[in-house]
Structures are given as structure tokens and as C-alpha cells.
Protein backbone atom coordinates (compact mmCIF):
# COMPACT_ATOMS: atom_id res chain seq x y z
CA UNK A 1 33.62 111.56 -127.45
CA UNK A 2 31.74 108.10 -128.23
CA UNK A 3 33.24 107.96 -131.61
CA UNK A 4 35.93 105.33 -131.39
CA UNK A 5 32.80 103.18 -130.24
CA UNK A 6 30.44 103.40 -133.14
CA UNK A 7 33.47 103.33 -135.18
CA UNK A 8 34.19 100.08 -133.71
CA UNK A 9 30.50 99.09 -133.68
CA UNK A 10 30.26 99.90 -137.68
CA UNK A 11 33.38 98.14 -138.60
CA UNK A 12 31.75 94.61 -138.15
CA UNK A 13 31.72 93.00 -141.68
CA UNK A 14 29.08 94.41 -143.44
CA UNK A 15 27.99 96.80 -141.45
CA UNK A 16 28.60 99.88 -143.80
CA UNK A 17 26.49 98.21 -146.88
CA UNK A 18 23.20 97.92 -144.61
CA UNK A 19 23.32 100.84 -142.69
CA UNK A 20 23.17 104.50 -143.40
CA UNK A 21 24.67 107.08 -140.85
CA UNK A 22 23.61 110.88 -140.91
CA UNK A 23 24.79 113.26 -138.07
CA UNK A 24 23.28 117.06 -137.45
CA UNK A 25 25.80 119.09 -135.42
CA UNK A 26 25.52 123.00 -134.68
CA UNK A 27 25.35 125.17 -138.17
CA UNK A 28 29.05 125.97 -137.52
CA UNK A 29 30.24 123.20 -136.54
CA UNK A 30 33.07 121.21 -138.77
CA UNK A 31 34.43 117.92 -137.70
CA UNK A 32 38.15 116.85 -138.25
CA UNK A 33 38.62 115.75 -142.25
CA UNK A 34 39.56 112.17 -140.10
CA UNK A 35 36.68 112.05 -137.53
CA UNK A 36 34.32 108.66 -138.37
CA UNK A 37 30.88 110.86 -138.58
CA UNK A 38 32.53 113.94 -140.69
CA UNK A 39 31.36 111.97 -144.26
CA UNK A 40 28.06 111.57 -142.51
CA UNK A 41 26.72 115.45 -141.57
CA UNK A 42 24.24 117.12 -143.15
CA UNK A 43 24.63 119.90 -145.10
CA UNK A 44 25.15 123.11 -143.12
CA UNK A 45 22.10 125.11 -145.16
CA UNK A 46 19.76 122.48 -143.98
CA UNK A 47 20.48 122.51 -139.55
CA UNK A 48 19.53 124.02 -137.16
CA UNK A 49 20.55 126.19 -134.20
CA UNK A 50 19.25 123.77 -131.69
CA UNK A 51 18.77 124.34 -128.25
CA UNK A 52 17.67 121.80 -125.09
CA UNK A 53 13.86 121.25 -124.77
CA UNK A 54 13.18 123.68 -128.34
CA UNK A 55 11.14 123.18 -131.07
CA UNK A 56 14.16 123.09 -133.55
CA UNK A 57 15.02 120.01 -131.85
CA UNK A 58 11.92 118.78 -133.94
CA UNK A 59 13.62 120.32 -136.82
CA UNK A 60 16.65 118.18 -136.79
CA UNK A 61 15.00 115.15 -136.30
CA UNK A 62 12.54 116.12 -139.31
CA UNK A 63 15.78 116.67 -141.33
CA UNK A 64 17.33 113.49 -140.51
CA UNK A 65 14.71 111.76 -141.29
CA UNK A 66 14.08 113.44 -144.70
CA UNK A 67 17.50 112.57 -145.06
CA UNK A 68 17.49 108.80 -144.50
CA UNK A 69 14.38 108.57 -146.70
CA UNK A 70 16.08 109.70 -149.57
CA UNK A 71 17.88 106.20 -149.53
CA UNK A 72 15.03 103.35 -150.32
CA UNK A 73 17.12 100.45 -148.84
CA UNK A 74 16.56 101.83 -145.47
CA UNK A 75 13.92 100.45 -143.30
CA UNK A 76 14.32 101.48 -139.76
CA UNK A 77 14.94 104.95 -138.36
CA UNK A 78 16.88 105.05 -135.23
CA UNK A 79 17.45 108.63 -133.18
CA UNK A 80 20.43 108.60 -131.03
CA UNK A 81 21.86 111.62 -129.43
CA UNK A 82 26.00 112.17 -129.21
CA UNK A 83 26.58 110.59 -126.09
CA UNK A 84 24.70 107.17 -126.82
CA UNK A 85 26.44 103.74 -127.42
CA UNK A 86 25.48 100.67 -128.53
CA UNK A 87 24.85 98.32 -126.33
CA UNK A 88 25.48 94.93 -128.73
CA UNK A 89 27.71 94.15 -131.40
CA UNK A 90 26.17 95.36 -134.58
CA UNK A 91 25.06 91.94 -136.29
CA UNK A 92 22.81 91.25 -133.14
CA UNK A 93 21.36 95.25 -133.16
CA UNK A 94 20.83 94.56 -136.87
CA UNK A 95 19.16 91.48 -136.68
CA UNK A 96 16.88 92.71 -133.52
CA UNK A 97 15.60 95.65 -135.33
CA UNK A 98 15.09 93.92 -138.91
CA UNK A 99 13.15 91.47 -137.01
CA UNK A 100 9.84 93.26 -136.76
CA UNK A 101 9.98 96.09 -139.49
CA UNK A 102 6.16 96.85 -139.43
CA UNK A 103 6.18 97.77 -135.66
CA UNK A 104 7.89 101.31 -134.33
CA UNK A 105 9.69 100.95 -130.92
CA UNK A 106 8.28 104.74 -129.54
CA UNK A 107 7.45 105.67 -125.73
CA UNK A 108 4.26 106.94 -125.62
CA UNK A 109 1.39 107.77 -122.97
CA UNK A 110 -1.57 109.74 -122.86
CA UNK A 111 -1.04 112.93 -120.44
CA UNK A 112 -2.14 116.27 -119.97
CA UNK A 113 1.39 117.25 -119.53
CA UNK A 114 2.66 120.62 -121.33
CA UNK A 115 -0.59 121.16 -123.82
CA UNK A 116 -1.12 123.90 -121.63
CA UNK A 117 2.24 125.86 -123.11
CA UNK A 118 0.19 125.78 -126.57
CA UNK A 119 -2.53 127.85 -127.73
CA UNK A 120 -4.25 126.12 -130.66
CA UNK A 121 -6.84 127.65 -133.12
CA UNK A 122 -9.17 127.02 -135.73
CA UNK A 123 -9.55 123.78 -135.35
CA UNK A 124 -5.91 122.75 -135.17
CA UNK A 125 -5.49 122.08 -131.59
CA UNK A 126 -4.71 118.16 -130.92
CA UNK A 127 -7.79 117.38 -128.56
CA UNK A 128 -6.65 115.99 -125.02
CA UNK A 129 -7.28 112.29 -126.42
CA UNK A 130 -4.31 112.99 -128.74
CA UNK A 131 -2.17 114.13 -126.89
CA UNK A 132 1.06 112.08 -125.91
CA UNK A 133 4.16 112.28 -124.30
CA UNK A 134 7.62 110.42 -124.39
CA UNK A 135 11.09 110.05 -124.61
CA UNK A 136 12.60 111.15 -128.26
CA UNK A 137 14.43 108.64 -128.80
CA UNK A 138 12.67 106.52 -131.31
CA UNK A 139 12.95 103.42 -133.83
CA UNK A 140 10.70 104.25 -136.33
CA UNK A 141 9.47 101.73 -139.64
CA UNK A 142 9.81 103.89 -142.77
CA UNK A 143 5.64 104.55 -143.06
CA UNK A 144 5.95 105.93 -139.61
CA UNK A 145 9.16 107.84 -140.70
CA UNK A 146 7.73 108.77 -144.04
CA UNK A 147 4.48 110.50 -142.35
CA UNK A 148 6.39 112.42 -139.98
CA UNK A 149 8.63 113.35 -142.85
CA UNK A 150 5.99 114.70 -144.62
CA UNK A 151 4.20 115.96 -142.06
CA UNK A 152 3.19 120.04 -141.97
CA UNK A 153 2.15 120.29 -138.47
CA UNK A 154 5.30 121.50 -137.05
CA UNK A 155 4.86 124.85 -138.42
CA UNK A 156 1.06 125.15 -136.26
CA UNK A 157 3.12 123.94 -133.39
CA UNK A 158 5.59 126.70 -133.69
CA UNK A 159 2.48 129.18 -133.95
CA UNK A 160 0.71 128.13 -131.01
CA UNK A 161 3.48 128.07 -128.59
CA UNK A 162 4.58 131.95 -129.84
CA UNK A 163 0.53 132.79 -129.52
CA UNK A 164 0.97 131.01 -125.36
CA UNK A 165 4.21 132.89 -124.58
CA UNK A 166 2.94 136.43 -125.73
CA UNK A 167 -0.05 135.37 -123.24
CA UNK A 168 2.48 135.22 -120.67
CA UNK A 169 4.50 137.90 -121.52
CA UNK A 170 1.36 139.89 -121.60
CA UNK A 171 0.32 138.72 -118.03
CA UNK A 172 3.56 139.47 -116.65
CA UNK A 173 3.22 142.55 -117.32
CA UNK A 174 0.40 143.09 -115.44
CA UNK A 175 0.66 141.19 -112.17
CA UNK A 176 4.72 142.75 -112.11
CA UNK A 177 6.97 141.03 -109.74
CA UNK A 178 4.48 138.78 -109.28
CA UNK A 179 4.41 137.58 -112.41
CA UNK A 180 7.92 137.68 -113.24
CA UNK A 181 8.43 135.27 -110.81
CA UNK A 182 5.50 132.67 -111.33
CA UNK A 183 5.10 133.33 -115.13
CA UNK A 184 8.76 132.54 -116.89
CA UNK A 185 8.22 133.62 -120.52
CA UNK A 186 11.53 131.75 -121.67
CA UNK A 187 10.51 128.06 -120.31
CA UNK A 188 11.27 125.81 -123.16
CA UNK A 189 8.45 124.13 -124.90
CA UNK A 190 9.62 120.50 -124.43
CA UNK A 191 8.12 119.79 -128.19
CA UNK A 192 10.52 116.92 -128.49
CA UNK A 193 9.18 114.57 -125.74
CA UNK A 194 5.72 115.19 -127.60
CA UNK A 195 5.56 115.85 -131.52
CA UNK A 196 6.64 112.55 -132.68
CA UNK A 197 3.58 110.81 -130.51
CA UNK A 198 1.01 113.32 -131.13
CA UNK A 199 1.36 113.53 -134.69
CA UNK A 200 0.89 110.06 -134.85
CA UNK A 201 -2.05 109.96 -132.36
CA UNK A 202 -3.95 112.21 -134.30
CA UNK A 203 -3.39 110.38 -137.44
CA UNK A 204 -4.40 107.47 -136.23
CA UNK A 205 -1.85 105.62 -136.64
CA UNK A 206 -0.89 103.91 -133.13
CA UNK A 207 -1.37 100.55 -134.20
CA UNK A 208 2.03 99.67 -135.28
CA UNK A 209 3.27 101.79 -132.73
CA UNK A 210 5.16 99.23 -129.41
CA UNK A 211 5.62 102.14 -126.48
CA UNK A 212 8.84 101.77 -125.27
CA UNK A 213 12.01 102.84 -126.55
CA UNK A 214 14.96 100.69 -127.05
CA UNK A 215 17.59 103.45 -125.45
CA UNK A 216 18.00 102.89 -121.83
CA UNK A 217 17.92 106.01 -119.61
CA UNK A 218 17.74 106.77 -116.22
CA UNK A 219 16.67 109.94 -114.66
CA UNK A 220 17.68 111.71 -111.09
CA UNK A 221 19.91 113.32 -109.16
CA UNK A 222 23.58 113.33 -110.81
CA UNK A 223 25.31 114.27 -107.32
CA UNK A 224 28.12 111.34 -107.17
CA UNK A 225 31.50 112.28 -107.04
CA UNK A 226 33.87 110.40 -109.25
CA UNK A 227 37.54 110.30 -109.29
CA UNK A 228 39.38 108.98 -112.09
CA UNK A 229 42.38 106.40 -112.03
CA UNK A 230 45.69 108.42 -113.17
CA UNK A 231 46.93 108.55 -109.66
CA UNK A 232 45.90 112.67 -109.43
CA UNK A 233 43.40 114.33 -107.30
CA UNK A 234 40.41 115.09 -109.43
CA UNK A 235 36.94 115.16 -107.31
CA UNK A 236 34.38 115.46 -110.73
CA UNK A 237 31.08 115.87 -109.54
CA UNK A 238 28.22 115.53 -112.16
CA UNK A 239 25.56 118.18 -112.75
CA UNK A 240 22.54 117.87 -110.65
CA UNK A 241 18.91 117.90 -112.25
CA UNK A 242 16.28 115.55 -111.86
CA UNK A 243 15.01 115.79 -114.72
CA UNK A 244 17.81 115.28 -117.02
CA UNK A 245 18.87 111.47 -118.07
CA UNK A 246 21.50 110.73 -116.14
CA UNK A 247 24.76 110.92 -117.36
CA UNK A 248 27.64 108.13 -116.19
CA UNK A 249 30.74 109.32 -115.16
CA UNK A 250 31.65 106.02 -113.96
CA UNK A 251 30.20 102.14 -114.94
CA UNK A 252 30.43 99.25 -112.50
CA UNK A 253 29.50 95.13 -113.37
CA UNK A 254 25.85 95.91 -112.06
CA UNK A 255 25.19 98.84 -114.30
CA UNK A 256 26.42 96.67 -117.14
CA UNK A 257 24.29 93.81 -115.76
CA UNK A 258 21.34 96.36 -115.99
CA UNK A 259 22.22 97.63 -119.04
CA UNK A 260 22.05 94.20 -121.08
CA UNK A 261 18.94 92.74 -119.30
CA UNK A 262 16.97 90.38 -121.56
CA UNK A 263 12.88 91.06 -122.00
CA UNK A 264 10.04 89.32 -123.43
CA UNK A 265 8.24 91.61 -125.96
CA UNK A 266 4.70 91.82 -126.37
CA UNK A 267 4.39 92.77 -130.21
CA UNK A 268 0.18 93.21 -129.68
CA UNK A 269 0.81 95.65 -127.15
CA UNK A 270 0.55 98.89 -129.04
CA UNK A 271 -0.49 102.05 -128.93
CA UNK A 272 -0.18 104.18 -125.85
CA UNK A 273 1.37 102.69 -122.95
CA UNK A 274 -0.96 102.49 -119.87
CA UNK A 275 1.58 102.64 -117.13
CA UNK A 276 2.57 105.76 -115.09
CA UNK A 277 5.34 106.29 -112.56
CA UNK A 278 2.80 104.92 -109.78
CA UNK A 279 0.84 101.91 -111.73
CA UNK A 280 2.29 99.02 -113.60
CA UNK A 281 0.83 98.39 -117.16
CA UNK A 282 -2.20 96.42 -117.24
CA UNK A 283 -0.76 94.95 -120.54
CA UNK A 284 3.17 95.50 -120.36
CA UNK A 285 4.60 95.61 -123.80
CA UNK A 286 8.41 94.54 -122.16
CA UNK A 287 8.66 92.42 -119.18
CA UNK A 288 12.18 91.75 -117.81
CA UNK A 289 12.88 88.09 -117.81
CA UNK A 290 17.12 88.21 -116.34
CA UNK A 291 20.10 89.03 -116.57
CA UNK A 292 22.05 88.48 -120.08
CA UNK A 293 23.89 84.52 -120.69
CA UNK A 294 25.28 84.05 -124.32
CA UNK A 295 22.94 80.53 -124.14
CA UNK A 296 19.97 82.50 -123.91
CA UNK A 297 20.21 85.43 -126.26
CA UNK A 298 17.90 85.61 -128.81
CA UNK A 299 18.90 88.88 -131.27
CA UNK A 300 15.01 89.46 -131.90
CA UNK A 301 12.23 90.66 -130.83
CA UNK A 302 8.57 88.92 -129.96
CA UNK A 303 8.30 85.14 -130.58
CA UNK A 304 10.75 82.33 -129.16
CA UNK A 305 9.79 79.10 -126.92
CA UNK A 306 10.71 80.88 -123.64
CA UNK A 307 14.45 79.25 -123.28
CA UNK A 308 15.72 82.61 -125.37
CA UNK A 309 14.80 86.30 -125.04
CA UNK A 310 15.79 89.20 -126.39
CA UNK A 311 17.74 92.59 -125.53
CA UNK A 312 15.96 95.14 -123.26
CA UNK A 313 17.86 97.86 -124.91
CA UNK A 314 20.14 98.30 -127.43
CA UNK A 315 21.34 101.31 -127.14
CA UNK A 316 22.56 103.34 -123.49
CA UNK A 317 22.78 107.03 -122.52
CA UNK A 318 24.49 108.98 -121.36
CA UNK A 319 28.03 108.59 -121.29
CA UNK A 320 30.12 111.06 -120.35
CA UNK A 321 33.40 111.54 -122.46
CA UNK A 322 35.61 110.88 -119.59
CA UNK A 323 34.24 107.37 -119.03
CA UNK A 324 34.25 106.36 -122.62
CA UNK A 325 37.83 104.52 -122.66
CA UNK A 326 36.10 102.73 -119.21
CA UNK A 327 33.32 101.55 -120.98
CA UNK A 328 35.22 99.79 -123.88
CA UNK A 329 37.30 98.42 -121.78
CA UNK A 330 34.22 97.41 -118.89
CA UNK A 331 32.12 95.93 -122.33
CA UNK A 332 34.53 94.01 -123.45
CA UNK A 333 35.04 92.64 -119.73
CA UNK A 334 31.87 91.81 -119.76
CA UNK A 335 31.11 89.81 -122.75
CA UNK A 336 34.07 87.74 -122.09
CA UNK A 337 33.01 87.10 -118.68
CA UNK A 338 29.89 86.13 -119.59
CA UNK A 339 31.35 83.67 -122.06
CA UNK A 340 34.52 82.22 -119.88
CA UNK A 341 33.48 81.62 -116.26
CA UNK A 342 37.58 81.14 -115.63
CA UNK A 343 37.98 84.60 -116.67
CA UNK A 344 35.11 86.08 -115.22
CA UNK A 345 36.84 85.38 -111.84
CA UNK A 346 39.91 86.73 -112.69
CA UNK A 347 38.21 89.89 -113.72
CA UNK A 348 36.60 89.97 -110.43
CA UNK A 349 39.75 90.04 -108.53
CA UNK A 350 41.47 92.75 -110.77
CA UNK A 351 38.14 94.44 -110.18
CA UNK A 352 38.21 94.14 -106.26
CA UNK A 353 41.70 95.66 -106.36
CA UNK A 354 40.68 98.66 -108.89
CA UNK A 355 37.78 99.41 -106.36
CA UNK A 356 40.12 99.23 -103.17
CA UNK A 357 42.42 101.76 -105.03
CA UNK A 358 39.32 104.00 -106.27
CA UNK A 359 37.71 104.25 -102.89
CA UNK A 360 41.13 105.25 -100.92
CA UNK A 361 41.90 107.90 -104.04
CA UNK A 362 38.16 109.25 -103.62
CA UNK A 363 38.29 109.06 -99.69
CA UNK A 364 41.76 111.70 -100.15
CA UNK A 365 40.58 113.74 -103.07
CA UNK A 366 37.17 114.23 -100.79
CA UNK A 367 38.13 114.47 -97.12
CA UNK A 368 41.98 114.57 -97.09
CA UNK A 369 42.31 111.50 -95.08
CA UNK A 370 44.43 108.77 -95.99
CA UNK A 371 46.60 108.24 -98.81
CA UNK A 372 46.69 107.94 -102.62
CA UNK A 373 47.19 104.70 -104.35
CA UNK A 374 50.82 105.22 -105.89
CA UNK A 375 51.18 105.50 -109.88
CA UNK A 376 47.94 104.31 -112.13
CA UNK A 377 45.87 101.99 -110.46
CA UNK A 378 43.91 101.80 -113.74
CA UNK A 379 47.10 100.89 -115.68
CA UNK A 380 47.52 98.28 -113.14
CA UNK A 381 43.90 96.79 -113.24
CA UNK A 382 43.80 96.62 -117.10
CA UNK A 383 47.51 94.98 -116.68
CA UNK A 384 46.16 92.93 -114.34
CA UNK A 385 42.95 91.57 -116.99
CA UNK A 386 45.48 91.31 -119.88
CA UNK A 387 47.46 89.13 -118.20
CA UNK A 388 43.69 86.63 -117.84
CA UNK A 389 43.35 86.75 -121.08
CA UNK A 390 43.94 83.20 -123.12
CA UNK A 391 46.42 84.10 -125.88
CA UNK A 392 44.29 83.39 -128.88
CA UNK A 393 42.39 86.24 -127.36
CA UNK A 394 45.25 88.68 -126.58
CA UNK A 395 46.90 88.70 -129.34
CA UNK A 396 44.52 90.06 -131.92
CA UNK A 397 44.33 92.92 -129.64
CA UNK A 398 47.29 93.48 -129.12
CA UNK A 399 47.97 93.37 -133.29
CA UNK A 400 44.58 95.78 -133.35
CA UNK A 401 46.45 98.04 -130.45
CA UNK A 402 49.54 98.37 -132.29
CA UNK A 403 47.44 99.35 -135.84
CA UNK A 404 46.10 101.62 -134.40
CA UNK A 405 48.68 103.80 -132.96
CA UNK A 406 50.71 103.11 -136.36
CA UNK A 407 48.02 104.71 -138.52
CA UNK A 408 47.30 107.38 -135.71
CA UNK A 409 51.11 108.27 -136.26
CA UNK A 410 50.85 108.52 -140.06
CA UNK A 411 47.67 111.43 -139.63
């Protein structure tokens, strides 16, 4: 669903001669002969079948990685999932990440979480002091990449969860109901949120590593109700888990605000972070420093004279599919708001109008009361911003716009 995005994002001059893009989708899977990532995909012998929170999640990632490795040139190793988008245009994402290759961007913390679901022998067992956890989603340097790449461990890993679930399956059995009940043999291993940082950990080789990751992510309860802009009745409500990243079914000024916050990196902050969801880190790697200006933007990381800083993130998730066409259209919004404070007002009032709209459309899809906004109160708002826009601005899109549906005709 994100694909007209990144196909955007990798259409900047350039782009396709310093970057490499591989994709693993389900064995079976087969994208369109037209699709943007259907050159890209892996070869179906070497995927996986991989399932949320599973230790062929590991798998994939190993693959791509083995895959990207192949190609010299490359230098940094970025894991993004299908629903991620970039945050920047590509020039200042390039220039961000080539600006420190030694250092890997990885979340990382020491906890005691899940080493209990593995049973480790003969010496094999990461010790407690090894063991990390964080979020997957990684920039990696190519040694980092290249030991992981190489690494055997995975196969130990595989072994000693197998060796902790026949435990369980062998205790359930005994305590009965009981166990059935407090003892769930088919709980997922959550490998992925702690391979990548272990393996590292116990090769000592933290030193290069910055903990945080440069994909922002939000986690809680997904319980808001959304209703989308094509004048029908469509209450959407997204799934509830807190422990899932939260996925967007709708993207407001703030959230883009949030999303393109500028930080001050600490480049001799590595290893494991120190912070936990209670305690600030002693010695934060990323500080926020405010809210994005064009003036201020520096597309790198560490350094500067404290009049620039550099992106927080460069990469969001989740989007969900329905929301995409919203988010290119709320981006580009954005960036030209940022850089025109004329137009930023003008914005604002289409805005103010598309919210009035939403909330009496939501308030009858929900309770019945009241009455729908006639026609497509979208349509109207993103009438309303094309009208704001100078002409020197309009009228490439417009020519892009009218491309595009020409060659879309001709498939």
C-alpha cells in the first residue's frame, strides 16, 4: 500500500545509483510485473514462511542482509517493514545516514525480558549480561551487518527455544487444566526484538553501536474510530493491542509535527541504552531540541554549532493503507507550510473546514445524530489547498498528475 511513496521517494535524481532495494514477501507471493518493489524480491527458494514474533522473522532479516552484502558499494543496512515511509526526501535520508558510517543506529537495553522462553546448553547460553532487547528495526554499518550475516547462532537459538517449549508442553501435561491455561505452549518467541542485540553483545561489539532506532513508533491502545472523507458512512475502528506499534488510520499537523522533530545526537553514547519506561537516561544518546524549520535542518547526524540539528527519525510506522493517499497529500502540506508562512495559513483554514466536516460525518456514522457533510469533503479540502498554491508550484503537479494517469492508461 506505501508503494507510490517509496516510489516517489526513490525517484529523486540519483537515488537508484546509491541505493540498493531488496524486498522478502511470503514464499508465494508474486507482485504485479508493474509494481515498484517486484525487480527487488528475493528469490522464492531463499524466504521464509514468516510469522509475527517467530524466529523466521530472524531468517528474513539474515537473508536480506546476505543479500545487500553481496553488493560492495553498500554501506548502511536499513530494515523497514511494508507499512513504513520515509519521513524526508531521499537526498536528506541519504546524506543523514552516510554521515556517520562507523556507528549502527540499533535500540538496545539490558533486560531479563524473554531469556526465560530459552533453554541454553553447553555453554551456549548468552549469560544475563548479554542479553538485550529492542525494536528490529535497525541501521546497521556493513561490519555490524557482515557479522550478523555470518553469524551461526541462529540455529542454537532455534534449539533452545524447541528444548523450553517441550518443557512446557511436558508440564502441561501434568498440572492439566491448570496448566493449559497458565502454560501456553504456542507463545511466540519474540527472537526479533532480541537476536540482532544479543549477538552483538556477546561479541563484544557494542561500541559502535548508538541505541536508538531511527523508525518512529508508538505503542498502545489502537481504539479510535476513523471515518474517511467520500461522503459514506464507514466507522473503521483499528485493532486494539498494546503491545503492537500503533498503526495510523488517520494523520493530523501535530502527528506530523511529532513525526519530523529535530534531535541532538550524542555519537559517544553507545552501547546499551540505560533508560527504561520509568527512568530517563543518565547519558541520552538523542535529546529532542524542536519542532522542524527548513533554517534549522541539518541532514546529519552528531556535530553542528547548535543553530542546526538533525532529524529524530527518518523513517515512520505504521501506516495503514487507507491513509496512505492522506499522508502524501498531509507531507507535502507540510513541507510547504513550513517553507511559505502565506500558505501555511491557508492550509490551516482548508484544514479547519476538513475537520468541521470529519467530526459531523464521525458524530452520524457513530451515534446517528446529525447530518452528513454533502458530497466529498476531502475533494473539497484538497480543492480548497490547490487553489493556495502559487502557480510555479501547481503546475508541475498538475503536469506530474496528468503523467501519471496517461501512463496508468497505457498498462
Amino acid at each position: 500500500a506505501t508503494e507510490p511513496l517509496w516510489r516517489v521517494f526513490f525517484s529523486a535524481p540519483g537515488a537508484r545509483d546509491r541505493s540498493s532495494i531488496f524486498v522478502h514477501p511470503p514464499r508465494s507471493f508474486r507482485f504485479p510485473p508493474t509494481h515498484f518493489f517486484a525487480p527487488h524480491v528475493v528469490a522464492p527458494d531463499d524466504r521464509f514462511d514468516v510469522k509475527w514474533g517467530s524466529l523466521a522473522m530472524v531468517h528474513a532479516e539474515l537473508v536480506l542482509l546476505a543479500y545487500a552484502l553481496r553488493d560492495p558499494a553498500n554501506q548502511r543496512f536499513v530494515l523497514l517493514s511494508e507499512t513504513d515511509v520515509p519521513l524526508w526526501p531521499f537526498d536528506c535520508t541519504y546524506a543523514t545516514l552516510t554521515s556517520t558510517p562507523a556507528i549502527s543506529f540499533l535500540q538496545t537495553k539490558r533486560s531479563p525480558d524473554r531469556l526465560s522462553l530459552f533453554e541454553f546448553r553447553n555453554g551456549s547460553r548468552p549469560v544475563a549480561a548479554d542479553w538485550r532487547k529492542g525494536s528490529q528495526w535497525f541501521v546497521l554499518s556493513r561490519p555490524h551487518a557482515t557479522r550478523l550475516a555470518n553469524s551461526r547462532a541462529l540455529r542454537r537459538w532455534y534449539r533452545a527455544f524447541a528444548r523450553k517449549q517441550l518443557g512446557r508442553r511436558k508440564l502441561q501435561n501434568e498440572l492439566g487444566d491448570w496448566g493449559r491455561i497458565n502454560h501456553v505452549i504456542t507463545k511466540p518467541s519474540f527472537v526479533d526484538e532480541h537476536f540482532i542485540q544479543t549477538t552483538l553483545a556477546v561479541a563484544g561489539d557494542e561500541t559502535d553501536v548508538l541505541p536508538v532506532s531511527l523508525t518512529f513508533a508508538t505503542f498502545g491502545q489502537k481504539n479510535e474510530f476513523t471515518v474517511w472523507g467520500d461522503g459514506g458512512e464507514r466507522p473503521f475502528r483499528l485493532e486494539s493491542a498494546e503491545w503492537h506499534a500503533v498503526q495510523f488510520g488517520a494523520l493530523s499537523l501535530d502527528a506530523m509535527e511529532k513525526l519530523h522533530e529535530l534531535c541532538s545526537f550524542d555519537l559517544r553514547a553507545t552501547g546499551p541504552g540505560d533508560d527504561d519506561d520509568e527512568v530517563a537516561a543518565a547519558r541520552p544518546a538523542r535529546e529532542f531540541v524542536g519542532p522542524y524549520r527548513p533554517d534549522r535542518l541539518a541532514c546529519a547526524l552528531g556535530g553542528g554549532d547548535g543553530s542546526t540539528a538533525s532529524p529524530c527519525y527518518l523513517f515512520g510506522r505504521k501506516i495503514h493503507s487507507e491513509a496512505v493517499d492522506f499522508y502524501s497529500q498531509l507531507t507535502a502540506e507540510f513541507f510547504l507550510g513550513k517553507a511559505n508562512g502565506t500558505l501555511a495559513d491557508a492550509f490551516a483554514a482548508a484544514r479547519a473546514a476538513q475537520r468541521a466536516d470529519a467530526a459531523a460525518e464521525t458524530k452520524r456514522a457513530l451515534t446517528g445524530e446529525g447530518h452528513a457533510p454533502p458530497g466529498n469533503y476531502a475533494r473539497r479540502h484538497m480543492d480548497a489547498v490547490l487553489s493556495a498554491l502559487p502557480d510555479e508550484v501547481l503546475r508541475p503537479l498538475l503536469d506530474r498528475q496528468a503523467v501519471s494517469a496517461s501512463s496508468e492508461g497505457m498498462r
